[in-house]
N, C-alpha and C. Protein backbone atom coordinates (compact mmCIF):
# COMPACT_ATOMS: atom_id res chain seq x y z
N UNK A 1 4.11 17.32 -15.82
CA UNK A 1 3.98 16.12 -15.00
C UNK A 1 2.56 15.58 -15.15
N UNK A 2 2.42 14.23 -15.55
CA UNK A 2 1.10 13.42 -15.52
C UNK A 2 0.26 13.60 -14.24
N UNK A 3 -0.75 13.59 -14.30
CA UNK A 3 -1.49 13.43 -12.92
C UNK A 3 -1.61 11.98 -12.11
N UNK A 4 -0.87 10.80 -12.91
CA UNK A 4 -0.17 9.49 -11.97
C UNK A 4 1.01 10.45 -10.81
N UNK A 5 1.77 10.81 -11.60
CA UNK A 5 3.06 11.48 -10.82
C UNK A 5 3.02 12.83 -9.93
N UNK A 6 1.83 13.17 -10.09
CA UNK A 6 0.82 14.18 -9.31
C UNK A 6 0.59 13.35 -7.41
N UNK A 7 0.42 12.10 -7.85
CA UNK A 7 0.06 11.32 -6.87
C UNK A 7 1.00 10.67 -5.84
N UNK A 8 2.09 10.61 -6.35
CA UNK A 8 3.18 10.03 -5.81
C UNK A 8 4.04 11.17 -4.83
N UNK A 9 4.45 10.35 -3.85
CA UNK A 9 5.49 11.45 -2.25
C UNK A 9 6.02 10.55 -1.41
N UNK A 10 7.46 11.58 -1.91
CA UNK A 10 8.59 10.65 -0.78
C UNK A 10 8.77 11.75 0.50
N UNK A 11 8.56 12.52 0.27
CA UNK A 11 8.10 13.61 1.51
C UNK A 11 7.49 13.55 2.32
N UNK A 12 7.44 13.15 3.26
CA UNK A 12 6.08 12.90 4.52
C UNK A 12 5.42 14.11 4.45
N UNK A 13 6.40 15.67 4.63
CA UNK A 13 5.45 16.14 5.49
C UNK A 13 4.38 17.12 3.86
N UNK A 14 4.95 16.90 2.57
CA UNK A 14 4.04 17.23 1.62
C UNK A 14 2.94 16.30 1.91
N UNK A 15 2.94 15.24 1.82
CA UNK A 15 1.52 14.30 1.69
C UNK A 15 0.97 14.97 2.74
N UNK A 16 1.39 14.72 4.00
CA UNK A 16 1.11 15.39 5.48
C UNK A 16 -0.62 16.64 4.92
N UNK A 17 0.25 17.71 4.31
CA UNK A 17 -0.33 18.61 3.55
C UNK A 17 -1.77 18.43 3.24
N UNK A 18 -1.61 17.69 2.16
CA UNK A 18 -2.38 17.19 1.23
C UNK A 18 -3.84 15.87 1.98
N UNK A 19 -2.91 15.28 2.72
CA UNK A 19 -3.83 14.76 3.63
C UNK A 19 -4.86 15.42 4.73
N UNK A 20 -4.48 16.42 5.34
CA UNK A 20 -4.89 17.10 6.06
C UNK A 20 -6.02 18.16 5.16
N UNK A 21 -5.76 18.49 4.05
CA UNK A 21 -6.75 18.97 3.08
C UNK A 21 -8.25 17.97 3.00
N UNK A 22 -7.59 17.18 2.72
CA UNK A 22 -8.65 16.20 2.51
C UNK A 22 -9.39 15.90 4.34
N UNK A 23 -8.87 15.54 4.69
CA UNK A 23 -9.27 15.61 5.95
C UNK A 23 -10.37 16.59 6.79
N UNK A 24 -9.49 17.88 6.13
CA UNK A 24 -10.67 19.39 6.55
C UNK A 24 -11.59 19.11 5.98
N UNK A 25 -11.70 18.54 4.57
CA UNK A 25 -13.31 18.91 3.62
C UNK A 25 -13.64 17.93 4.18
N UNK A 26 -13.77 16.93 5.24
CA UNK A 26 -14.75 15.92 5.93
C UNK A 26 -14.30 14.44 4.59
N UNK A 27 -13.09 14.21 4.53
CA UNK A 27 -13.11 13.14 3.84
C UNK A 27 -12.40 12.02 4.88
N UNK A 28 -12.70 10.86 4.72
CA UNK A 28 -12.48 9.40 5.45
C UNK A 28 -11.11 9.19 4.34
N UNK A 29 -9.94 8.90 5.42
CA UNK A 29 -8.75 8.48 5.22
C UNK A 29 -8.56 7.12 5.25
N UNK A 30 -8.37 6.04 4.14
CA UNK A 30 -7.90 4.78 4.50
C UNK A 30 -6.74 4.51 4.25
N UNK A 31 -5.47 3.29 4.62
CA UNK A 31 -4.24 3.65 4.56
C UNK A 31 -4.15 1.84 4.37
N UNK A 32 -3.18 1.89 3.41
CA UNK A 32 -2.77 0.37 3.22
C UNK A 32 -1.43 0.02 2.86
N UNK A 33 -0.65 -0.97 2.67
CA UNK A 33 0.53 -0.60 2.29
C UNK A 33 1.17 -2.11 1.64
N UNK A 34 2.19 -1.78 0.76
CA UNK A 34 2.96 -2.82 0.35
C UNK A 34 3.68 -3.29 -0.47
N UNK A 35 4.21 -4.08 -1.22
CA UNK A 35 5.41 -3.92 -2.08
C UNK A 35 4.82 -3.88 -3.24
N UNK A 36 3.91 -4.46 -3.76
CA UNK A 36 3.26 -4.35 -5.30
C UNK A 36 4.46 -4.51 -6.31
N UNK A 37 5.28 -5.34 -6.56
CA UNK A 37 6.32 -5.78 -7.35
C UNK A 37 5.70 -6.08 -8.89
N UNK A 38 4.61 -6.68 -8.73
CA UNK A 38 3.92 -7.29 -10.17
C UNK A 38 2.44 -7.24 -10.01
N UNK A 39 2.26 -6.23 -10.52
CA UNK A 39 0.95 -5.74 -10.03
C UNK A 39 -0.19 -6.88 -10.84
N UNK A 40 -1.22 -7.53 -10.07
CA UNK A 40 -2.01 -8.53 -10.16
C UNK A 40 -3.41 -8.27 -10.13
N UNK A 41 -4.07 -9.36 -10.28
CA UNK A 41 -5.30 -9.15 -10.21
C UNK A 41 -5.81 -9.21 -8.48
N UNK A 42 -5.09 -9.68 -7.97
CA UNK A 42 -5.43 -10.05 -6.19
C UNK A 42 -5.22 -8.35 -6.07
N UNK A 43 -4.14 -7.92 -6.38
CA UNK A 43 -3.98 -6.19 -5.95
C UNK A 43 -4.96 -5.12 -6.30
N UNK A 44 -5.41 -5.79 -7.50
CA UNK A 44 -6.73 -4.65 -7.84
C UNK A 44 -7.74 -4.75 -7.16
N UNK A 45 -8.55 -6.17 -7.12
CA UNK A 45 -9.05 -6.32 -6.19
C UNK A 45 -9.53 -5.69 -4.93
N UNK A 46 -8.06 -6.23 -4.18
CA UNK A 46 -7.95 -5.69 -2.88
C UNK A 46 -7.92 -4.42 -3.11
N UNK A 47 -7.13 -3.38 -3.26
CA UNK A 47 -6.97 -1.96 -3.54
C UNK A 47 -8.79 -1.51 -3.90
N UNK A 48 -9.30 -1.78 -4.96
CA UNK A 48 -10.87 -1.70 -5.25
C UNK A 48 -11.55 -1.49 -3.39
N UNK A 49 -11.72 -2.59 -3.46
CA UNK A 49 -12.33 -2.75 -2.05
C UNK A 49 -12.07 -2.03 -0.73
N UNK A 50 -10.27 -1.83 -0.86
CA UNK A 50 -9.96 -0.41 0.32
C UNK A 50 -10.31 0.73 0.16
N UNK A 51 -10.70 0.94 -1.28
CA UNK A 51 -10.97 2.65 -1.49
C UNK A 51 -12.40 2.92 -1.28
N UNK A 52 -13.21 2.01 -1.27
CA UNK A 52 -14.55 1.89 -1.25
C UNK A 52 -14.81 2.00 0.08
N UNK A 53 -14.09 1.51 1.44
CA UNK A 53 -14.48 1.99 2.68
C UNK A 53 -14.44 3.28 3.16
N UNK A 54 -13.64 4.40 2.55
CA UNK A 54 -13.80 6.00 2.64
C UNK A 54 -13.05 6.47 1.63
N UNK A 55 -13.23 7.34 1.55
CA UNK A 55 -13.21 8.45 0.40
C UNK A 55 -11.66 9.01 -0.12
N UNK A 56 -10.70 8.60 0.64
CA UNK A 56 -9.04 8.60 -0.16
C UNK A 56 -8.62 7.48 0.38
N UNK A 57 -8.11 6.89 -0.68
CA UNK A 57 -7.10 5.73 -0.64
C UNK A 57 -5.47 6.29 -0.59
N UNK A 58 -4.83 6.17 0.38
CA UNK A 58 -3.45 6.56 0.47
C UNK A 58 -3.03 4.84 0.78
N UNK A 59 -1.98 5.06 -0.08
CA UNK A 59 -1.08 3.36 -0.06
C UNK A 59 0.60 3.23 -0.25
N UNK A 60 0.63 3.16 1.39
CA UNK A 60 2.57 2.65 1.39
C UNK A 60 2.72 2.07 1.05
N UNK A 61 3.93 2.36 -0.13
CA UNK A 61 5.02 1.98 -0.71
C UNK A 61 6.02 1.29 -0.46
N UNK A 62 6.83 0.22 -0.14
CA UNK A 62 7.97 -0.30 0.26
C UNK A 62 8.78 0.34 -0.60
N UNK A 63 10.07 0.90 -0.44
CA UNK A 63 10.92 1.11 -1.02
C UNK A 63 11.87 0.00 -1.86
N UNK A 64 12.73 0.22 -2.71
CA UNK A 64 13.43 -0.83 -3.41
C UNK A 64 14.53 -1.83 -1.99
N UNK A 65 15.19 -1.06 -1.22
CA UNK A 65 16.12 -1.26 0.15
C UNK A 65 15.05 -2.22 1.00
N UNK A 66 13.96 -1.50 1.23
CA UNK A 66 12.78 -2.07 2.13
C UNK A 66 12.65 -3.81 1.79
N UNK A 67 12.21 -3.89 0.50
CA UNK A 67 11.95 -5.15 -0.19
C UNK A 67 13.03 -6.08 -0.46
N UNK A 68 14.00 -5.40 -0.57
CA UNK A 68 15.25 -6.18 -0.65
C UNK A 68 15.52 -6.69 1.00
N UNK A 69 15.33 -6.13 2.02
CA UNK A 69 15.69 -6.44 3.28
C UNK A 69 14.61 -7.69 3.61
N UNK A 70 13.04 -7.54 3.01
CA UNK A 70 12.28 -8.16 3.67
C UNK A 70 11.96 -9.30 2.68
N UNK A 71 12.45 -9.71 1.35
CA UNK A 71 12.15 -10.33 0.20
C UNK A 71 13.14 -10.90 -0.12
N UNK A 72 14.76 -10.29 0.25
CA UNK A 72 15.77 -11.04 -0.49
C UNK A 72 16.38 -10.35 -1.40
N UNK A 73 17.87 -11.00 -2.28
CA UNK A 73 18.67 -9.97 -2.88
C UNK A 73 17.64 -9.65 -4.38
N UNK A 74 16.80 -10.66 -4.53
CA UNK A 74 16.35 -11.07 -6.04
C UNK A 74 15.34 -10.16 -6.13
N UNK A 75 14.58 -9.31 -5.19
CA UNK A 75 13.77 -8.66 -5.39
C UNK A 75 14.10 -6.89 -4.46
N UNK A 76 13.12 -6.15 -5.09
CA UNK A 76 12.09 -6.26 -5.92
C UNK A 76 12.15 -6.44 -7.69
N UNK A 77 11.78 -6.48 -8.52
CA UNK A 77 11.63 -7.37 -9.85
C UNK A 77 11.58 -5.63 -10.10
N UNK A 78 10.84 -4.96 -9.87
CA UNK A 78 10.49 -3.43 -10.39
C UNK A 78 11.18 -2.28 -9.83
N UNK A 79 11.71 -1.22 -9.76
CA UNK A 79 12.47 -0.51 -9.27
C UNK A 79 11.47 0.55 -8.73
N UNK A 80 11.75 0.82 -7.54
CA UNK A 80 10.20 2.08 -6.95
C UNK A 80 9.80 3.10 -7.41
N UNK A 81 10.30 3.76 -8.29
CA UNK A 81 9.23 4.45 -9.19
C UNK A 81 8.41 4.10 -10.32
N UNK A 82 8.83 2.63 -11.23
CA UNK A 82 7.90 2.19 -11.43
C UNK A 82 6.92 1.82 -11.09
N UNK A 83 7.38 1.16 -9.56
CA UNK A 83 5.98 0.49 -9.03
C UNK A 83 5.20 1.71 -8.53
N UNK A 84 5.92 2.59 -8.29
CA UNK A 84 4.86 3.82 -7.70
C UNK A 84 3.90 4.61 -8.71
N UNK A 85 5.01 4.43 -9.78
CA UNK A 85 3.97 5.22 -11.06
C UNK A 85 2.57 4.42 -11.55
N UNK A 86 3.03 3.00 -11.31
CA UNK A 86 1.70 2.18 -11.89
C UNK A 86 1.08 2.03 -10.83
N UNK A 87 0.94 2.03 -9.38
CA UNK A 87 0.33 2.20 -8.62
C UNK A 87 -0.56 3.36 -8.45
N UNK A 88 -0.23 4.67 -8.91
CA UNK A 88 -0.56 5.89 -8.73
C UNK A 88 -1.71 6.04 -9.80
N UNK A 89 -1.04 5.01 -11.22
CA UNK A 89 -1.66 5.32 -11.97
C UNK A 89 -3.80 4.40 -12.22
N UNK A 90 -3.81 3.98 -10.97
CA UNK A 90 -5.14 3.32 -10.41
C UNK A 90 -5.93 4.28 -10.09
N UNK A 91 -7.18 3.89 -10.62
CA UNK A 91 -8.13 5.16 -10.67
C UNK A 91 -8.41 5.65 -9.17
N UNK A 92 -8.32 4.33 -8.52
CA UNK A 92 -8.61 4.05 -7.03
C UNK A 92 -7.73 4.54 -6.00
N UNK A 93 -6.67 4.47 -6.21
CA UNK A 93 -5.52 4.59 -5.24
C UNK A 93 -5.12 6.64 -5.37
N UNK A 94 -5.40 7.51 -4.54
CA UNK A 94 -5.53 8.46 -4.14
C UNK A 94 -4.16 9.46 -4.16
N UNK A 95 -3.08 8.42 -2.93
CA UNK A 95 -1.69 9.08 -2.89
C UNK A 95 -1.27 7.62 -3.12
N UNK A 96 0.17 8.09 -2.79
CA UNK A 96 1.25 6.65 -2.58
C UNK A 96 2.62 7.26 -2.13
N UNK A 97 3.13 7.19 -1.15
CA UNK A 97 3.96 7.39 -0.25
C UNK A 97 4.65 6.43 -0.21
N UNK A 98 6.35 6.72 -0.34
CA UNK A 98 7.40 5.38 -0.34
C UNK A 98 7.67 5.40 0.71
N UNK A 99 7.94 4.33 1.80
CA UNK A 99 8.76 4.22 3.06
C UNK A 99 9.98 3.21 2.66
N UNK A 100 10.81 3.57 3.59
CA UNK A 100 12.48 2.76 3.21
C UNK A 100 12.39 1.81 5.08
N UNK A 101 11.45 1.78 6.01
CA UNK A 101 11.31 1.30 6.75
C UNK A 101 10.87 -0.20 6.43
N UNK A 102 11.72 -1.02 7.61
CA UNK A 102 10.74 -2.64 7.03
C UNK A 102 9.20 -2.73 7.29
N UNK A 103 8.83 -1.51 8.46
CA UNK A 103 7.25 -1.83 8.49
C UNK A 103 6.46 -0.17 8.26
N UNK A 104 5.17 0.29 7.99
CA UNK A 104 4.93 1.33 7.93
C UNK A 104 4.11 2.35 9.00
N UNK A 105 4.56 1.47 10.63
CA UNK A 105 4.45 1.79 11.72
C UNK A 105 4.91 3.38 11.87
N UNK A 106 5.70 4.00 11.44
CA UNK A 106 5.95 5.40 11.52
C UNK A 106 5.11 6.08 10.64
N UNK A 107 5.25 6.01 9.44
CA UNK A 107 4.02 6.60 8.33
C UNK A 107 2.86 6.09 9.02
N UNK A 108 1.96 4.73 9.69
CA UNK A 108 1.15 5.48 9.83
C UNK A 108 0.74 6.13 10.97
N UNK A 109 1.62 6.10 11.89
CA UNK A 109 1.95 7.30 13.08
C UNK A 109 1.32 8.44 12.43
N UNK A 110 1.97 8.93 11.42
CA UNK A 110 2.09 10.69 11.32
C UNK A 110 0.67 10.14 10.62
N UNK A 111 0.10 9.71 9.80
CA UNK A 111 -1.26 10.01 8.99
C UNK A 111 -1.82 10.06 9.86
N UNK A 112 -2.26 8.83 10.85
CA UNK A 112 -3.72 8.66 11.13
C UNK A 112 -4.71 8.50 10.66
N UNK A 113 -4.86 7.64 9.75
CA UNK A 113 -5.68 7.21 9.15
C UNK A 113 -7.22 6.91 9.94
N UNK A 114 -8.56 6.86 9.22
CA UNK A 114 -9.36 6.64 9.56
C UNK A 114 -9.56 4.89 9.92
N UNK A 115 -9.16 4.33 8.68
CA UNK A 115 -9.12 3.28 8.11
C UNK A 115 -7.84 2.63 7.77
N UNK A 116 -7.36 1.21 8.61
CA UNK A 116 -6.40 0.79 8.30
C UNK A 116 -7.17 -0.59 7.32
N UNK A 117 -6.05 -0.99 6.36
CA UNK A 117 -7.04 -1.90 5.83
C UNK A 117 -5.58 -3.18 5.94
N UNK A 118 -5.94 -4.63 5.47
CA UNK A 118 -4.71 -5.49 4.75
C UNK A 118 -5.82 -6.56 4.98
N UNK A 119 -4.74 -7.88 3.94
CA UNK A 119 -5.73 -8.63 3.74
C UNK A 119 -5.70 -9.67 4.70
N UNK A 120 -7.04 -10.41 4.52
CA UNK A 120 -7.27 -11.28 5.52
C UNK A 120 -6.30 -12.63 6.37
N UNK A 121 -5.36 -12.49 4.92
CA UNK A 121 -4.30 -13.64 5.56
C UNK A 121 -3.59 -12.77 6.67
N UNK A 122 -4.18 -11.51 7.26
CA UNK A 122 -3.82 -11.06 8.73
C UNK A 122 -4.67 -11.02 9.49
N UNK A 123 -4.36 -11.30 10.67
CA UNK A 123 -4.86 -11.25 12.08
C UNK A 123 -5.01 -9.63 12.26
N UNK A 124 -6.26 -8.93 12.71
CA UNK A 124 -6.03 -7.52 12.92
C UNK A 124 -4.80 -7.30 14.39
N UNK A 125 -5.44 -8.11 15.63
CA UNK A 125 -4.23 -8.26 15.78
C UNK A 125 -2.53 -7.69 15.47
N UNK A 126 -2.53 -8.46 14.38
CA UNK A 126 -1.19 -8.45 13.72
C UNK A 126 -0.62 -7.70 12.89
N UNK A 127 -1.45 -6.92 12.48
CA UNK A 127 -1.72 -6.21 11.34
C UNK A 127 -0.68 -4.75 11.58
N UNK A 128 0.56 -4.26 11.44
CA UNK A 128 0.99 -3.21 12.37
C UNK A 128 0.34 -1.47 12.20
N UNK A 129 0.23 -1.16 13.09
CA UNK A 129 -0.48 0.21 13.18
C UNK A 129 -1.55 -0.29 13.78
N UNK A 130 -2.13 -1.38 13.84
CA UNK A 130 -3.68 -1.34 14.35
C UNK A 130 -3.98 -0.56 15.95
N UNK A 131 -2.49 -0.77 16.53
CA UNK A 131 -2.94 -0.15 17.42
C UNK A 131 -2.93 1.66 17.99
N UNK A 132 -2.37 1.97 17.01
CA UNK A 132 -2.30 3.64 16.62
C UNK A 132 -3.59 3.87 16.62
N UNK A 133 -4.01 3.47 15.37
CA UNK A 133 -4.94 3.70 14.28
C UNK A 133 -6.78 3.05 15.63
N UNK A 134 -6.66 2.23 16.09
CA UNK A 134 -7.84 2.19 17.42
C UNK A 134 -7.96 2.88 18.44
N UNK A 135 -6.55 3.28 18.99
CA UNK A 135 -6.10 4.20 20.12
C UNK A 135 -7.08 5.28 19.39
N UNK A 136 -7.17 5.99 18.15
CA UNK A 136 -7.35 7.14 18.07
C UNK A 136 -8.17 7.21 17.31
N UNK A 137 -9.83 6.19 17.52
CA UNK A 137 -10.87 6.22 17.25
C UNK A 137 -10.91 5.33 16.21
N UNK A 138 -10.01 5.03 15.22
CA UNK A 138 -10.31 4.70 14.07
C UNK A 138 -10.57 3.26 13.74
N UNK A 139 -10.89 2.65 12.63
CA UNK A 139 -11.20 1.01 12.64
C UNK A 139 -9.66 0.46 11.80
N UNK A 140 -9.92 -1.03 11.74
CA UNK A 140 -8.74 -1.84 11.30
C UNK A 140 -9.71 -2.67 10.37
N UNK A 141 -9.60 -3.28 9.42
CA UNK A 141 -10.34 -4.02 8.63
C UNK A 141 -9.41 -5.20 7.81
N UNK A 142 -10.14 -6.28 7.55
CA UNK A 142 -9.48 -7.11 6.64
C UNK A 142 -10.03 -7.23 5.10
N UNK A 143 -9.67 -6.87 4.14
CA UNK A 143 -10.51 -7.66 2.98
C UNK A 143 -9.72 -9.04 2.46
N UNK A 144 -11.07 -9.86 2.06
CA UNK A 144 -10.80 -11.08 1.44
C UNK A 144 -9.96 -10.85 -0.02
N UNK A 145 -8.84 -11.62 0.32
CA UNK A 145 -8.41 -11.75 -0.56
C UNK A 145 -8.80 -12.89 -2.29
N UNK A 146 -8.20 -12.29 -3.47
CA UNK A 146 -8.78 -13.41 -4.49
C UNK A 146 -7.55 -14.61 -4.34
N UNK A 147 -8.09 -15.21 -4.07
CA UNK A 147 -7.13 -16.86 -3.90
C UNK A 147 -6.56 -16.97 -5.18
N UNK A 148 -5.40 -17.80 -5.03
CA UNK A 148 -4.24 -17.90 -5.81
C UNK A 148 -3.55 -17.20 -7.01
N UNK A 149 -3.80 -15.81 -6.07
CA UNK A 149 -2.90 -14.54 -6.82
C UNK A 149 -1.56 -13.94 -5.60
N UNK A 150 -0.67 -14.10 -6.40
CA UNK A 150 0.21 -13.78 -5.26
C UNK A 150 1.34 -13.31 -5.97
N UNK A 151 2.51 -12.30 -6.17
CA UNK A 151 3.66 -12.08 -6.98
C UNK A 151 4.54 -13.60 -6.46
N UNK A 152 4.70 -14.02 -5.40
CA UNK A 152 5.29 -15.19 -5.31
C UNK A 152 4.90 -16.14 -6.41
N UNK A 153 4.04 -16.60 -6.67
CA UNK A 153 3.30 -17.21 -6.99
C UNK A 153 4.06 -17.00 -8.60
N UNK A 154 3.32 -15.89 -9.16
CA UNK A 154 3.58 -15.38 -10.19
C UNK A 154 5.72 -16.16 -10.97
N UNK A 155 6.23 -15.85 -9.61
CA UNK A 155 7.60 -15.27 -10.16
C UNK A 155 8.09 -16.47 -10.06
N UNK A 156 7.51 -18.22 -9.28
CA UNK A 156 7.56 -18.93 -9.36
C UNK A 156 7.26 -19.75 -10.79
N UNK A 157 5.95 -19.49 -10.76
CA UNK A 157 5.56 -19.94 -12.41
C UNK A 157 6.90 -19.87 -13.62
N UNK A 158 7.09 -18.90 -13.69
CA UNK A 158 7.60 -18.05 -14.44
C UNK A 158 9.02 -18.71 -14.57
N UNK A 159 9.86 -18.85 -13.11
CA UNK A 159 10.61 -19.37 -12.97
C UNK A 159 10.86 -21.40 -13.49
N UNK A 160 9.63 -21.36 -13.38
CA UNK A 160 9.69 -23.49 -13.73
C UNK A 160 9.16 -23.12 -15.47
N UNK A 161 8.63 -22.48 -15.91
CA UNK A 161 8.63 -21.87 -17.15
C UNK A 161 10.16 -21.89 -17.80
N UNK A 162 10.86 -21.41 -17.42
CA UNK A 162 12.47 -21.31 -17.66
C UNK A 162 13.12 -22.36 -17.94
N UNK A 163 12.74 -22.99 -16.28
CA UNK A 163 13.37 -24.75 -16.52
C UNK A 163 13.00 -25.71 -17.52
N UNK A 164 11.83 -25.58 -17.51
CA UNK A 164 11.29 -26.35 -18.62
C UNK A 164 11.52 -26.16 -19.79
């Protein structure tokens, strides 16, 4: 097994494990999450910048069911172990945990993350977990996103590409 696929867990309570390791040696947990269908330059980006606020980047996964519930029949474009393998496979990104939930309010229940991160087109507010994740010392953060990168975006293009 590659050490991308080293990185990847549909198991809560393995990551659980593995998190809590990291945790004992005094490492800062940040937690982010999301469908990553067509992985972009806005995702590196962002991802870059979450791992840089503490020392493991762990990042939920939407499942293929998840994305289809919250995206429509047409997506996701990638099937979830691809997207998990090329996700995993970021120098930056630590774990990656799939959830089949529409939000990752239970995952991040059980982590507890130090650090919740998402991007600025959220309200922390709004952001779900923020209030786990403050209840129990920890911060909520936004990073700026790079403007007009978006898989929408992308799958649109792509799509009037066709027509034309």
């Amino acid at each position: 097994m590659t050490n991308s696929q080293n990185k990847i867990f549909k198991n809560l309570p393995d990551a659980l494990a593995v998190i809590n390791q990291w945790r004992a040696a005094g490492d800062k947990i940040v937690f982010t999450n999301g469908c990553f269908d067509i992985l972009h330059l806005g995702h590196v980006d962002y991802l870059e910048k979450a791992r840089q606020l503490g020392n493991k980047l762990v990042l939920g996964l939407n499942t293929d069911s998840s994305i289809c519930r919250l995206k429509g029949p047409e997506r996701p474009l990638q099937d979830e172990m691809s997207r998990a393998r090329i996700m995993a496979s970021l120098l930056f990104v630590d774990m990656v945990i799939l959830f089949a939930e529409d939000t990752p309010y239970e995952l991040i229940a059980a982590i507890q993350p130090d650090i919740l991160v998402k991007g600025d087109d959220y309200a922390i507010e709004n952001i779900v977990g923020h209030d786990i994740v403050m209840k129990n010392g920890g911060t909520v953060k936004t990073i700026e996103l790079v403007k007009g990168y978006s898989t929408t975006r992308i799958v649109e293009k792509i799509k009037q590409q066709i027509k034309s």
